[in-house]
Each structure stands twice: as structure tokens, then as C-alpha cells.
PDB file of N, CA and C in Angstrom:
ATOM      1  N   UNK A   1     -55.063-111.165  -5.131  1.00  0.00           N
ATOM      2  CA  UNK A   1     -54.526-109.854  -4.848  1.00  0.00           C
ATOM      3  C   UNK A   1     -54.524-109.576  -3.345  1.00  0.00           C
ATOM      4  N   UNK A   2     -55.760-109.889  -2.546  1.00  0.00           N
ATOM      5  CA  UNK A   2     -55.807-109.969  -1.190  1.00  0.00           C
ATOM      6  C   UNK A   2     -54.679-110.716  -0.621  1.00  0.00           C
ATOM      7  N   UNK A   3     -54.569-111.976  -1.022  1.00  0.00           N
ATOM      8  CA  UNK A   3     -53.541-112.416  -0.608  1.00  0.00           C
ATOM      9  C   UNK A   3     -51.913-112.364  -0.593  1.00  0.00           C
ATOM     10  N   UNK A   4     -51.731-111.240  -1.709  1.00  0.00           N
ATOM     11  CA  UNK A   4     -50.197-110.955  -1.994  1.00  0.00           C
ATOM     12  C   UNK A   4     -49.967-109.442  -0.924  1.00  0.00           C
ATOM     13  N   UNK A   5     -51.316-108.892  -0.817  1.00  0.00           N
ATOM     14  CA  UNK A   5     -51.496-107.395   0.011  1.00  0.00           C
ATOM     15  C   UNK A   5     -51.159-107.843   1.508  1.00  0.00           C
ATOM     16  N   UNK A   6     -51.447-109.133   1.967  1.00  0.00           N
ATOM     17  CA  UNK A   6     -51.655-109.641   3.315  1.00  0.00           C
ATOM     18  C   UNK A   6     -50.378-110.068   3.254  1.00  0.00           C
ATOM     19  N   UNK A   7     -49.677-110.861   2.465  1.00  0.00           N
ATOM     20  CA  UNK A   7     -48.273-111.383   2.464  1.00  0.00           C
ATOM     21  C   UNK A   7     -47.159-109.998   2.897  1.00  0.00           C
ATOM     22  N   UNK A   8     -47.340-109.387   2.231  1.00  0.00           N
ATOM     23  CA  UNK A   8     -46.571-108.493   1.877  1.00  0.00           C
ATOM     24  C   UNK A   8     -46.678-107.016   3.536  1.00  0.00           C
ATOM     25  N   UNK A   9     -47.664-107.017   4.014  1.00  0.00           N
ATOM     26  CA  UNK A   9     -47.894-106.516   5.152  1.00  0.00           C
ATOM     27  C   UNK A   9     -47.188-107.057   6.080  1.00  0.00           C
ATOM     28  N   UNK A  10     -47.870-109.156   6.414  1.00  0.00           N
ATOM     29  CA  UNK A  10     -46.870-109.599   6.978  1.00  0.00           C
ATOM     30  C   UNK A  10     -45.235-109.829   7.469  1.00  0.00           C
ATOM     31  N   UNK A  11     -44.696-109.307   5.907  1.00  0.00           N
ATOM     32  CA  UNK A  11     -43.428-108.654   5.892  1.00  0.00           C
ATOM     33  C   UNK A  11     -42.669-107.931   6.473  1.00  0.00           C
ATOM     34  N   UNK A  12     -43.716-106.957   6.814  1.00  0.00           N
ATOM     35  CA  UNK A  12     -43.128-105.977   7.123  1.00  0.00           C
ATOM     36  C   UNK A  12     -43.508-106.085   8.796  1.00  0.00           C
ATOM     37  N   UNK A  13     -43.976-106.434   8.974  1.00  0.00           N
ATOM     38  CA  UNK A  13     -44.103-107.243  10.485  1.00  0.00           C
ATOM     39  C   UNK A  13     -43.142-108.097  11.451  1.00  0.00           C
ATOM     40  N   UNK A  14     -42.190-108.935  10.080  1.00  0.00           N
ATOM     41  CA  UNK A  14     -40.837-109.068  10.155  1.00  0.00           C
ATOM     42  C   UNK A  14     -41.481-110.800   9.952  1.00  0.00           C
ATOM     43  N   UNK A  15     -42.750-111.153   9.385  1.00  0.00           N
ATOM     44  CA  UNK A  15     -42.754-112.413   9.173  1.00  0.00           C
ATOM     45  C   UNK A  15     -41.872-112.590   7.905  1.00  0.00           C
ATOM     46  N   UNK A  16     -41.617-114.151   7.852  1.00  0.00           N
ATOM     47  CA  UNK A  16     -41.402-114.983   6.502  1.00  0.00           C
ATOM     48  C   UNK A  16     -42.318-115.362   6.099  1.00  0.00           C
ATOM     49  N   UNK A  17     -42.696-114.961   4.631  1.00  0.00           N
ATOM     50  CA  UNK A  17     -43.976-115.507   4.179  1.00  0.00           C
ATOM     51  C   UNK A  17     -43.581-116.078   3.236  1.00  0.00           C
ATOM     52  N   UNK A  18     -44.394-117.648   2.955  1.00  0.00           N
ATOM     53  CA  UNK A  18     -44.299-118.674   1.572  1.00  0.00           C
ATOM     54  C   UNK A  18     -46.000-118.459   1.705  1.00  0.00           C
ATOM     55  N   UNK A  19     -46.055-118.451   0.148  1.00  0.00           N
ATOM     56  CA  UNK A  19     -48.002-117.790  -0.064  1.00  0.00           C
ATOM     57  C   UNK A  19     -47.944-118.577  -1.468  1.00  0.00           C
ATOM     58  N   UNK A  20     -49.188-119.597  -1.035  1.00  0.00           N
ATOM     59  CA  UNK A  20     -49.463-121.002  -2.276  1.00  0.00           C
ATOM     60  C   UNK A  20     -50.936-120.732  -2.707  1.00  0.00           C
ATOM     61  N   UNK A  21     -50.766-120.559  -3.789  1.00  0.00           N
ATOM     62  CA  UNK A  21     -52.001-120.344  -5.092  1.00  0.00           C
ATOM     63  C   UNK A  21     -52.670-121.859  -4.781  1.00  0.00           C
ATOM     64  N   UNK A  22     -52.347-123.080  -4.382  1.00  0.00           N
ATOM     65  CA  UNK A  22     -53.543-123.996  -4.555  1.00  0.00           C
ATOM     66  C   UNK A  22     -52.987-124.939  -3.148  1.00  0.00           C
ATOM     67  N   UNK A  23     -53.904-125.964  -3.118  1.00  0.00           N
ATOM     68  CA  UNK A  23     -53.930-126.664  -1.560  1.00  0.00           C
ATOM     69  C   UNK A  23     -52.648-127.235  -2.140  1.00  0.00           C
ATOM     70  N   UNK A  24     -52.638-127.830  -3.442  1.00  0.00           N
ATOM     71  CA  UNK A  24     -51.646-128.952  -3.980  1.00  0.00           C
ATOM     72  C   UNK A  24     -49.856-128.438  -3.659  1.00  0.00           C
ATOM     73  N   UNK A  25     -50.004-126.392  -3.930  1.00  0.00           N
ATOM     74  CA  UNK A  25     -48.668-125.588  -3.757  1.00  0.00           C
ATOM     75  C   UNK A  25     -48.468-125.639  -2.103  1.00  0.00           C
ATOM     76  N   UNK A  26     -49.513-125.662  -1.519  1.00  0.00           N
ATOM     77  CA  UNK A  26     -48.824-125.695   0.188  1.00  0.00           C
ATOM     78  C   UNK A  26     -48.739-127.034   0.300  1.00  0.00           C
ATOM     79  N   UNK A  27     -49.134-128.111   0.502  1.00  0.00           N
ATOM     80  CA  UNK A  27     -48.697-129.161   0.564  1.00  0.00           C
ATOM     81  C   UNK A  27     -47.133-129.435   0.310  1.00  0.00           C
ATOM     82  N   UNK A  28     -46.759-128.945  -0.833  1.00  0.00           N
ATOM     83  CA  UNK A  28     -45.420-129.476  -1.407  1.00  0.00           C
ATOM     84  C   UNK A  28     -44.862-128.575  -0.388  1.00  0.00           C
ATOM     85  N   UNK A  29     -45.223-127.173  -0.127  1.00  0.00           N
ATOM     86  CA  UNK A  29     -43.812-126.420   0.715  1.00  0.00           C
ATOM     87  C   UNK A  29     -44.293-126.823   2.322  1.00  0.00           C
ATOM     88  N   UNK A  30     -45.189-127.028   2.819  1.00  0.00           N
ATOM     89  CA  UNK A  30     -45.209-127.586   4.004  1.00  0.00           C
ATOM     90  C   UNK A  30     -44.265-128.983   3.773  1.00  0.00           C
ATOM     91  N   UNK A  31     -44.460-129.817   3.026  1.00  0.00           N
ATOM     92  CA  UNK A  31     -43.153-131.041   2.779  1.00  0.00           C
ATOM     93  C   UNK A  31     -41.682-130.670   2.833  1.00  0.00           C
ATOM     94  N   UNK A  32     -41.578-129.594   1.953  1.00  0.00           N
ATOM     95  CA  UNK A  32     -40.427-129.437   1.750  1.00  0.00           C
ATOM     96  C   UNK A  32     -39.950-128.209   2.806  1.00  0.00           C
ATOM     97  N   UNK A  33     -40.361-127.448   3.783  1.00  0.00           N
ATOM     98  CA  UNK A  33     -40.058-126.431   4.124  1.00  0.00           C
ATOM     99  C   UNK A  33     -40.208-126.513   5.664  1.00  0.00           C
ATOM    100  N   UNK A  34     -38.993-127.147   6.490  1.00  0.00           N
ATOM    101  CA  UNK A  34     -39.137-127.197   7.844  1.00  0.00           C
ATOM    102  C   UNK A  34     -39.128-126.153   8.934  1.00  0.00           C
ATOM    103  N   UNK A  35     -39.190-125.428   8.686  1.00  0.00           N
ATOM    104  CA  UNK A  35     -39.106-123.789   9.261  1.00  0.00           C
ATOM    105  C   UNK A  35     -40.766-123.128   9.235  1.00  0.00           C
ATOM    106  N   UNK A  36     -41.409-123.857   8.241  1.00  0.00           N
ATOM    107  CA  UNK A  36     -42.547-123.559   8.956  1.00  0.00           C
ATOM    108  C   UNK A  36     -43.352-123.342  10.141  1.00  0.00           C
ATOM    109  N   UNK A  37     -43.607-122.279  10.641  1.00  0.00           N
ATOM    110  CA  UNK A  37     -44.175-122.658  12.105  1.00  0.00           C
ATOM    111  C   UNK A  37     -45.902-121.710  12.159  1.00  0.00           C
ATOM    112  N   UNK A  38     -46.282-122.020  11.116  1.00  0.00           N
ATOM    113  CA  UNK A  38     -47.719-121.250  11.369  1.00  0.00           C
ATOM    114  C   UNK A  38     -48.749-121.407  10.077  1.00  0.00           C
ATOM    115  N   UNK A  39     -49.555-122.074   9.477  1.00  0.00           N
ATOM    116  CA  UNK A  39     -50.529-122.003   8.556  1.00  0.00           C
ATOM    117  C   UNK A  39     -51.440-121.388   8.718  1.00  0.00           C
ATOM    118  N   UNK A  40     -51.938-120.533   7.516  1.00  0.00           N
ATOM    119  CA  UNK A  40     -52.828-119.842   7.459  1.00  0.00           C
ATOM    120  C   UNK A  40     -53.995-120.077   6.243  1.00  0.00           C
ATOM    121  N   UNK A  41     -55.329-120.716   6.935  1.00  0.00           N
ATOM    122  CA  UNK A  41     -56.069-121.273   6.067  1.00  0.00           C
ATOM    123  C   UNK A  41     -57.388-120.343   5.557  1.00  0.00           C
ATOM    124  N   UNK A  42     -57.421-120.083   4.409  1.00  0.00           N
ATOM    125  CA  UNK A  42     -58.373-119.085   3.646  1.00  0.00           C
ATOM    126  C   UNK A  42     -59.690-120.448   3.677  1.00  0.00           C
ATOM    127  N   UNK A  43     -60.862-120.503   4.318  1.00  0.00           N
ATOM    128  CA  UNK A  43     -61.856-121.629   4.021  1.00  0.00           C
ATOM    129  C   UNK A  43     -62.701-120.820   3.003  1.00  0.00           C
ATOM    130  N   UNK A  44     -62.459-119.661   2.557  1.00  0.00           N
ATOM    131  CA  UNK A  44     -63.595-119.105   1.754  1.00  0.00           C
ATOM    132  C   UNK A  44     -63.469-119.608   0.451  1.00  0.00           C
ATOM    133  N   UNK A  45     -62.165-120.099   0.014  1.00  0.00           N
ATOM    134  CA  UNK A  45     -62.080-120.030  -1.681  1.00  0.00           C
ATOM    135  C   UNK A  45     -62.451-121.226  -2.030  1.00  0.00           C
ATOM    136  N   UNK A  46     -63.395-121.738  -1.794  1.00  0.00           N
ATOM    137  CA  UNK A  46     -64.427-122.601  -2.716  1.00  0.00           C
ATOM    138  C   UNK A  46     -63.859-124.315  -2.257  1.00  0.00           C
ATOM    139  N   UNK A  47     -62.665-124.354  -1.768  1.00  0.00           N
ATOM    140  CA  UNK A  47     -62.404-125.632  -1.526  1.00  0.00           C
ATOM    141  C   UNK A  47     -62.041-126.101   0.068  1.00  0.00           C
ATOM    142  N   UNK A  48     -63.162-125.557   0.876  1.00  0.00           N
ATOM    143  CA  UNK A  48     -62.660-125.326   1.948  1.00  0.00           C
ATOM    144  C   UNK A  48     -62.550-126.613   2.552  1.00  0.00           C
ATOM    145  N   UNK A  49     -63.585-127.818   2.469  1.00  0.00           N
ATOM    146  CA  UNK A  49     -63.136-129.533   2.811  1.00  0.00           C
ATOM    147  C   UNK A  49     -61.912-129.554   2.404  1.00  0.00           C
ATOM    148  N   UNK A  50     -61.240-129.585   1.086  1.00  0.00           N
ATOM    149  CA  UNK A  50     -59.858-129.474   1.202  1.00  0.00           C
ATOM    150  C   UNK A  50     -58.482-129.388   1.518  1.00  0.00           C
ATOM    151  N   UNK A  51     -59.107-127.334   2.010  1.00  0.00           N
ATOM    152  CA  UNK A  51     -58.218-126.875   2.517  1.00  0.00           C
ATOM    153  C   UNK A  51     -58.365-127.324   4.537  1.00  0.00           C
ATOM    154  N   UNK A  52     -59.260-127.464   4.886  1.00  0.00           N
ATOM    155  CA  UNK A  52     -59.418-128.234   6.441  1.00  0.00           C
ATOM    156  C   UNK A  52     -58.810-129.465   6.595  1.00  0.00           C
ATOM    157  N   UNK A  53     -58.917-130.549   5.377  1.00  0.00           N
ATOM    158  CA  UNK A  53     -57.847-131.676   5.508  1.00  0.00           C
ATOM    159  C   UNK A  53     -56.541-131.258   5.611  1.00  0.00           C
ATOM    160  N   UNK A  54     -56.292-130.209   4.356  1.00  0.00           N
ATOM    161  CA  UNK A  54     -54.919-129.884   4.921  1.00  0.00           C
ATOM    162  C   UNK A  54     -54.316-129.695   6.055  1.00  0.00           C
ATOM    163  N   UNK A  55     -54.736-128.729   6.729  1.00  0.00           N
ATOM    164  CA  UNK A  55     -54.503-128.477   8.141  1.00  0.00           C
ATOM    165  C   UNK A  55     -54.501-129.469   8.780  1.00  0.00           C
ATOM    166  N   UNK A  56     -55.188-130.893   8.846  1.00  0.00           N
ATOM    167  CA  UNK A  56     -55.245-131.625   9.602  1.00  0.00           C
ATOM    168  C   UNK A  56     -54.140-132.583   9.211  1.00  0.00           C
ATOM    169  N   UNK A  57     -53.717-132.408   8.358  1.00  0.00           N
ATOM    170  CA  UNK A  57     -52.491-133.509   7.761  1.00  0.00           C
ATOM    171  C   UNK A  57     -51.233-132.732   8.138  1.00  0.00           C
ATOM    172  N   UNK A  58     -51.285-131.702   7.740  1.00  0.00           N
ATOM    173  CA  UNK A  58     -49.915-130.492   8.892  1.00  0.00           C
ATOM    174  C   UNK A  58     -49.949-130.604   9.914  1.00  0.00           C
ATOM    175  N   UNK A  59     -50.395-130.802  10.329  1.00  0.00           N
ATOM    176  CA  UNK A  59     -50.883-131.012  12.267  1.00  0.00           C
ATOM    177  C   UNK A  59     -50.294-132.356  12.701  1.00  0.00           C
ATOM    178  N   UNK A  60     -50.617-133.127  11.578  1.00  0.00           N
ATOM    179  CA  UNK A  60     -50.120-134.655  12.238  1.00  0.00           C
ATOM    180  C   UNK A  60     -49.016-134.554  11.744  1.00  0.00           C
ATOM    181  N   UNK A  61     -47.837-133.948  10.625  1.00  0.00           N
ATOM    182  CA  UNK A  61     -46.706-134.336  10.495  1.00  0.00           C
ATOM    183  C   UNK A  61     -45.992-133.518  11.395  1.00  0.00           C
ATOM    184  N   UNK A  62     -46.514-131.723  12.051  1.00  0.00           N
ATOM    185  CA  UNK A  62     -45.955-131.359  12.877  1.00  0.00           C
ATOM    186  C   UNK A  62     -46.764-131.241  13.453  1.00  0.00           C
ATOM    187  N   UNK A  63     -47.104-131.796  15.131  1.00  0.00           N
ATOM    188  CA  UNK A  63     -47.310-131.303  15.834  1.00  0.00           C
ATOM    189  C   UNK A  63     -48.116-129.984  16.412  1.00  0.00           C
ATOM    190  N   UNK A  64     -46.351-129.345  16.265  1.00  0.00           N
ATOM    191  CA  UNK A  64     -46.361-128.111  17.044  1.00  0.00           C
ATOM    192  C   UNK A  64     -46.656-126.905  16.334  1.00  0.00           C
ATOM    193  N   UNK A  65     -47.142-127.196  14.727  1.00  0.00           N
ATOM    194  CA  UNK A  65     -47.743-126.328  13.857  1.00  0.00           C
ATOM    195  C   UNK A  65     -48.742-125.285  14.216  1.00  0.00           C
ATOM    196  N   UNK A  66     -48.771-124.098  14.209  1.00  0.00           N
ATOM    197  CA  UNK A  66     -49.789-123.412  14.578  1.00  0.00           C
ATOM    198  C   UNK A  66     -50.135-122.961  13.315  1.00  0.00           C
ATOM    199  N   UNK A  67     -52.199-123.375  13.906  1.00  0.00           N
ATOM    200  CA  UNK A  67     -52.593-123.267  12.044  1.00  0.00           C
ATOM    201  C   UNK A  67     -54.078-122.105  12.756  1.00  0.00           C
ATOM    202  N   UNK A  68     -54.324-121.191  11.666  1.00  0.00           N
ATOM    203  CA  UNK A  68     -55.371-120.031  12.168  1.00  0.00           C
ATOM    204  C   UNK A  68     -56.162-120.290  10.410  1.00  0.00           C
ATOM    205  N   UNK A  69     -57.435-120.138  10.893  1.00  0.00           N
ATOM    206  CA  UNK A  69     -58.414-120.759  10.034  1.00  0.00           C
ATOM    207  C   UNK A  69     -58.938-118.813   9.645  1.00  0.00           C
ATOM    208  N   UNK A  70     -58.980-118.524   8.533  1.00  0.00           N
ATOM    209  CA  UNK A  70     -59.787-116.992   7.955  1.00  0.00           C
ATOM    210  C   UNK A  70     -61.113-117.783   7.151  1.00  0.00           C
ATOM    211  N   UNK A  71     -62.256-116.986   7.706  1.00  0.00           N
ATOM    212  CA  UNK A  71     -63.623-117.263   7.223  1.00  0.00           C
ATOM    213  C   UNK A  71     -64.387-116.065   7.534  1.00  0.00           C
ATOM    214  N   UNK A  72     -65.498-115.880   6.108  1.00  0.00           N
ATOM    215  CA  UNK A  72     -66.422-114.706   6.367  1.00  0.00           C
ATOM    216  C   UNK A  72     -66.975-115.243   7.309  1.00  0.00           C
ATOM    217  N   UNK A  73     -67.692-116.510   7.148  1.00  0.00           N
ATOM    218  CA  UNK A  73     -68.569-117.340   8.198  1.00  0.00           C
ATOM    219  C   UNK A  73     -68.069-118.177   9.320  1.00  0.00           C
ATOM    220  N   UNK A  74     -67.273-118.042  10.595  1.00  0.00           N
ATOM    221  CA  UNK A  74     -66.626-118.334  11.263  1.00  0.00           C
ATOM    222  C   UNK A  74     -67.257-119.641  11.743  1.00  0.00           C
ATOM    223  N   UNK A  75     -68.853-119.208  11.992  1.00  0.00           N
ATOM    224  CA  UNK A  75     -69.792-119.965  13.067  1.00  0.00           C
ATOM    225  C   UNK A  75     -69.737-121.468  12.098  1.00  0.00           C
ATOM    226  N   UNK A  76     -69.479-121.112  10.809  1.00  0.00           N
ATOM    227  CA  UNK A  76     -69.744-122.361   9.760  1.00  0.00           C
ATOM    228  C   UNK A  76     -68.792-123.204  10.099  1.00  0.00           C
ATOM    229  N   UNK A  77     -67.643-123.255  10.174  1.00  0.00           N
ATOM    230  CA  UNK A  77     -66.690-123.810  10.895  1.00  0.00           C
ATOM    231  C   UNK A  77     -66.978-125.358  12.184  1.00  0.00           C
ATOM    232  N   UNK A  78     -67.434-126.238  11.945  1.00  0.00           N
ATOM    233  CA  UNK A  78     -67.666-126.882  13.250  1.00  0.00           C
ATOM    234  C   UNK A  78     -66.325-127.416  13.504  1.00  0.00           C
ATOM    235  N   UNK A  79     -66.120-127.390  15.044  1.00  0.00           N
ATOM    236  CA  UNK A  79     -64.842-127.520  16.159  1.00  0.00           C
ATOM    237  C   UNK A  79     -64.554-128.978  15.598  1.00  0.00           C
ATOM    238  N   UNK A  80     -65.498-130.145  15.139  1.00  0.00           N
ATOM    239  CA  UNK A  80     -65.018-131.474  14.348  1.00  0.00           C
ATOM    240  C   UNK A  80     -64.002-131.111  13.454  1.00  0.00           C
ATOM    241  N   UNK A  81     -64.499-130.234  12.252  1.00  0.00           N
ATOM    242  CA  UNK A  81     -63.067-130.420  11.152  1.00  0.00           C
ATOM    243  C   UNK A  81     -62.100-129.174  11.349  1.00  0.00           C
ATOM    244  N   UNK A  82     -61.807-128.571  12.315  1.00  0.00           N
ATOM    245  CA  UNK A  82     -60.897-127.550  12.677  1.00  0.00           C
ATOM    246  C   UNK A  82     -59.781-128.771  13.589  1.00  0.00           C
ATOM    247  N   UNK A  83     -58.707-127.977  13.790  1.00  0.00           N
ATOM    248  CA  UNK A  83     -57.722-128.853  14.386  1.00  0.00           C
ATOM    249  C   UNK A  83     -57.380-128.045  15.556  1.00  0.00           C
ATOM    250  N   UNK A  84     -57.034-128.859  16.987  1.00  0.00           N
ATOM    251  CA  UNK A  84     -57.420-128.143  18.211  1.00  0.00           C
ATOM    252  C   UNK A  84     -56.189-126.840  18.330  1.00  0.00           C
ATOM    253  N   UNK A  85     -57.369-125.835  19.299  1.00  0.00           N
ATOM    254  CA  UNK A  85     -56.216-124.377  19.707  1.00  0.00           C
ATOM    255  C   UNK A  85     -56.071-123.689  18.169  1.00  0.00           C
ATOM    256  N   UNK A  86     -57.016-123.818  17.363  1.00  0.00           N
ATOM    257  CA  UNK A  86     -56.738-122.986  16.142  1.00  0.00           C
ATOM    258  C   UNK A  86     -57.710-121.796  15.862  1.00  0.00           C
ATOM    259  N   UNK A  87     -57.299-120.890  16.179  1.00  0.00           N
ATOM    260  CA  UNK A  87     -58.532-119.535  15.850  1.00  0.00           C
ATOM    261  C   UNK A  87     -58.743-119.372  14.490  1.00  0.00           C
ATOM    262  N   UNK A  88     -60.203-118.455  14.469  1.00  0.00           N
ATOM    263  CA  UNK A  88     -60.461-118.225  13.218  1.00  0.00           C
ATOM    264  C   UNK A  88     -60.741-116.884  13.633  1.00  0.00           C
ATOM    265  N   UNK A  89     -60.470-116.016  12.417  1.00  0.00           N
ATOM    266  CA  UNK A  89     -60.247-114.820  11.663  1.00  0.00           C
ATOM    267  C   UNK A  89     -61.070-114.839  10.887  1.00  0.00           C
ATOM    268  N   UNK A  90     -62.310-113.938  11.439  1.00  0.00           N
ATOM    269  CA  UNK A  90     -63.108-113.136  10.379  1.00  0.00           C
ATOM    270  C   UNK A  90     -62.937-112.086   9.411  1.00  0.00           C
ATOM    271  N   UNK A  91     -62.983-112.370   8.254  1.00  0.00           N
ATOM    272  CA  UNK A  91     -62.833-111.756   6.899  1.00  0.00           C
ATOM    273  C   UNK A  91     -63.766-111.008   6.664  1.00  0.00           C
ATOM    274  N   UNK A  92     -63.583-109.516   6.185  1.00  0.00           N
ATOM    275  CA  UNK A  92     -62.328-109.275   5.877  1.00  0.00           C
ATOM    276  C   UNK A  92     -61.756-108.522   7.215  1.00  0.00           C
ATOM    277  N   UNK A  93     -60.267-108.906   7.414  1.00  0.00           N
ATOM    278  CA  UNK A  93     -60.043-108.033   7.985  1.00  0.00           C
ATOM    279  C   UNK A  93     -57.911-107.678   7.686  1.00  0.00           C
ATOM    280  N   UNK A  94     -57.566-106.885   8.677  1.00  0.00           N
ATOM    281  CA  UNK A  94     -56.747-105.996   8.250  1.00  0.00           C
ATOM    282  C   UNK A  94     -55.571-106.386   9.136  1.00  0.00           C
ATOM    283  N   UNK A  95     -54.787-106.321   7.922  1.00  0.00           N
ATOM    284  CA  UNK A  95     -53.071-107.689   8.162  1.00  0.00           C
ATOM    285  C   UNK A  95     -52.773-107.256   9.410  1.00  0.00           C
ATOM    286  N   UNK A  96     -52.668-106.129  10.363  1.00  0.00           N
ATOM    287  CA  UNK A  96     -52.418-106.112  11.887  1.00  0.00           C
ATOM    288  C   UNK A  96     -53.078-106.603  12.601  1.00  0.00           C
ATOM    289  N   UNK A  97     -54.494-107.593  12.288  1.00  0.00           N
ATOM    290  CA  UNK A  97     -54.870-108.070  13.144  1.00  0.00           C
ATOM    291  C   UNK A  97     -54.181-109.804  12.750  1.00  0.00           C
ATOM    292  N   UNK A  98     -54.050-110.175  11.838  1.00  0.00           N
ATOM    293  CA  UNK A  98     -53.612-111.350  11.506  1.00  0.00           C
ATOM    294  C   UNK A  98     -52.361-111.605  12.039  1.00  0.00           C
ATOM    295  N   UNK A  99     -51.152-110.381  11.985  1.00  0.00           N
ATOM    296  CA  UNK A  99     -50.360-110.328  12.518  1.00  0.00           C
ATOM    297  C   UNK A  99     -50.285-110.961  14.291  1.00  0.00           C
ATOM    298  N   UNK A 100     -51.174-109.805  14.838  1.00  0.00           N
ATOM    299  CA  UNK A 100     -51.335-109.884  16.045  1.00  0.00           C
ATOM    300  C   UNK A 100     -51.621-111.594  16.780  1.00  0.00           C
ATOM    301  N   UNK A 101     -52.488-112.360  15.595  1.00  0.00           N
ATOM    302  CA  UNK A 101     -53.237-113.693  15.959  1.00  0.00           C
ATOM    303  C   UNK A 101     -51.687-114.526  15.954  1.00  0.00           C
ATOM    304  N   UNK A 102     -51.062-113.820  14.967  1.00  0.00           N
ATOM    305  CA  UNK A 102     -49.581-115.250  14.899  1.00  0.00           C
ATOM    306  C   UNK A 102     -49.150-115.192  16.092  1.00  0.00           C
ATOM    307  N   UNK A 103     -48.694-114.027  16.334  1.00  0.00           N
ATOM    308  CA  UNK A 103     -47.872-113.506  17.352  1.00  0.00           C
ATOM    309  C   UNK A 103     -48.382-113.960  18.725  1.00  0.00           C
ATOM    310  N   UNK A 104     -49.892-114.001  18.925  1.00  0.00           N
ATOM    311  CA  UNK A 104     -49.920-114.541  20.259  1.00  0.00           C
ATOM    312  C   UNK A 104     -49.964-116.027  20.110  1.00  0.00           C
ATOM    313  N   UNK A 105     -50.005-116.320  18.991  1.00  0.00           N
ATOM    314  CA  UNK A 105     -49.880-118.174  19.323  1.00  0.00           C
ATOM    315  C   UNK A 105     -48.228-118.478  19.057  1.00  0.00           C
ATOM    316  N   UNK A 106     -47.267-117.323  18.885  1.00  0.00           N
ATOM    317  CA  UNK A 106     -46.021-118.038  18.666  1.00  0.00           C
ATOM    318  C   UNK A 106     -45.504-117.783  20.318  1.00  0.00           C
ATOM    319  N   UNK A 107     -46.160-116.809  20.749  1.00  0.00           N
ATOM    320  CA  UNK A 107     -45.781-116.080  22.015  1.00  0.00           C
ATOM    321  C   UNK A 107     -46.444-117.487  23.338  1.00  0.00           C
ATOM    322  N   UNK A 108     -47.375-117.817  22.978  1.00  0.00           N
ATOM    323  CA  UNK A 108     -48.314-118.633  23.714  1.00  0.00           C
ATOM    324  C   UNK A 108     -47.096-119.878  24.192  1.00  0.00           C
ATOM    325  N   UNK A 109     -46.607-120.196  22.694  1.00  0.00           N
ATOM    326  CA  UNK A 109     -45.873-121.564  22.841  1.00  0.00           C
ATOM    327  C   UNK A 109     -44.515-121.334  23.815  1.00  0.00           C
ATOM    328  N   UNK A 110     -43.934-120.387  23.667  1.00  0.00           N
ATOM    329  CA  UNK A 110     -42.901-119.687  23.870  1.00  0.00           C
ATOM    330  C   UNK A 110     -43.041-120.236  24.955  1.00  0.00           C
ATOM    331  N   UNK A 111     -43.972-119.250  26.266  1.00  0.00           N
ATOM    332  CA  UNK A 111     -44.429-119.043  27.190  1.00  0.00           C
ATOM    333  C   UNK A 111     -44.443-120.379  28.022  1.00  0.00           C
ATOM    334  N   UNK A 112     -45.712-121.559  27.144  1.00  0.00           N
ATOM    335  CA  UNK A 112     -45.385-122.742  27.985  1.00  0.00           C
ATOM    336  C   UNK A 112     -44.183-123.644  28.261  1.00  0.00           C
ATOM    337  N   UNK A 113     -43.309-123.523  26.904  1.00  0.00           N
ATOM    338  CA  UNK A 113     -41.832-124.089  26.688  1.00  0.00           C
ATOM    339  C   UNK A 113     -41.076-123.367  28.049  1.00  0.00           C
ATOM    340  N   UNK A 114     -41.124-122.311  28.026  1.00  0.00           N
ATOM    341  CA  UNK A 114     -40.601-121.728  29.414  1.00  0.00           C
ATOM    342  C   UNK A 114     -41.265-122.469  30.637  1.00  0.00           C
ATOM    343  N   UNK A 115     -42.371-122.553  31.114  1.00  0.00           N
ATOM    344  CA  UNK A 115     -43.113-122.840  31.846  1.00  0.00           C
ATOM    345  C   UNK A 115     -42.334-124.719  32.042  1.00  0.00           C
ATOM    346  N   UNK A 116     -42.411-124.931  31.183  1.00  0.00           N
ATOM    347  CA  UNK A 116     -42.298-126.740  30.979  1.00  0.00           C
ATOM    348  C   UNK A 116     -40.625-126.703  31.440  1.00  0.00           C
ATOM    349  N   UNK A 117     -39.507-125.943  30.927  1.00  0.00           N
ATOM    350  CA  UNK A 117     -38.535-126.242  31.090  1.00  0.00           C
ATOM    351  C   UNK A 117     -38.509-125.841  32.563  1.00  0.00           C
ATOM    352  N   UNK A 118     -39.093-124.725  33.241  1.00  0.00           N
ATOM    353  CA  UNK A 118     -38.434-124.278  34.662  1.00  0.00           C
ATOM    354  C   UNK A 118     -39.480-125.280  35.588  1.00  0.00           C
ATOM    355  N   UNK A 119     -40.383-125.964  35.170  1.00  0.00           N
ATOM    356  CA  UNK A 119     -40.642-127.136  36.277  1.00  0.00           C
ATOM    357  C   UNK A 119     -39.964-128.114  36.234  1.00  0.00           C
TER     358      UNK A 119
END
């Protein structure tokens, strides 16, 4: 339910949201869905080794994936199985701040792509 409340906020934020009930449902739409440009990993729901491989297997097929890790326990997190430049989002918290986290890492990239093309 949290997660359809957070989707659905995002919306209105003016994201596109695809929102997968199991690691096995994002997998297939990260495969199938090249327009992806941002994962958002819940480590709380019980399969969080899992869901951290995932991210790390998105990362290697794109790159330029920006992936943001949500955890009650942030500190639990060691910088080994996170994938680099990826923040974490302490839970619970409230879809304008999640918003805000995309936005500066889509803004971030933006920024250096500018930077890279005018040198």
C-alpha cells in the first residue's frame, strides 16, 4: 500500500512510474524497459541481499542508471554491497522527499553532461 501511495505521489511530480511486487517483476521490466533512468530499492522487505544484487546487475547493464537505496536502518547498509553515488533514504519518509532525491541525481547528470560537452 506504501508503495502504490509513493508511486502515485511520484506521479504527480510528473515522474513515470513502473512499481514491481517482487525482485523477479523488476528484473523483467528493467530488461524489457529502456527508458528507465532511476531504481528505487526498498532493502526493508525481507529480501534485501537480493534486492542489492539487483541493483548491482542494473548498474552493470546500464551504466548510467541512477539507483537510491530506502532503509529504516541506513547505517546497516555497508558502502561494499551498495553500488557507487547511490543515496539512501530513510524510512519512513514522505514522497517529496524521494522526489526531491531523483531529481537531484537526474539534475546532477544533466549538469556534468553539460560540463563534459562544453570542455
Amino acid at each position: 500500500m506504501a508503495g502504490m501511495t509513493t508511486a502515485s505521489s511520484l506521479v504527480s511530480y510528473g515522474f513515470e512510474i513502473l512499481l514491481a511486487s517482487s525482485v523477479e517483476e523488476a528484473e523483467h521490466l528493467l530488461r524489457t524497459n529502456g527508458r528507465i533512468s532511476a531504481l528505487v530499492i526498498d532493502t526493508d522487505l525481507g529480501q534485501a541481499g537480493i534486492s542489492l544484487s539487483l541493483a548491482k546487475d542494473a548498474r552493470v547493464s546500464d551504466p548510467e542508471l541512477k539507483v537510491i537505496y530506502t532503509s529504516r536502518m541506513p547505517f546497516r547498509l555497508r558502502d561494499a554491497e551498495k553500488v557507487s553515488g547511490a543515496p539512501c533514504v530513510r524510512t519512513p519518509y514522505r514522497p517529496h522527499q524521494l522526489a526531491g532525491v531523483i531529481t537531484q541525481l537526474i539534475r546532477r547528470q544533466a549538469t556534468e553532461e553539460a560540463e563534459a560537452y562544453a570542455a
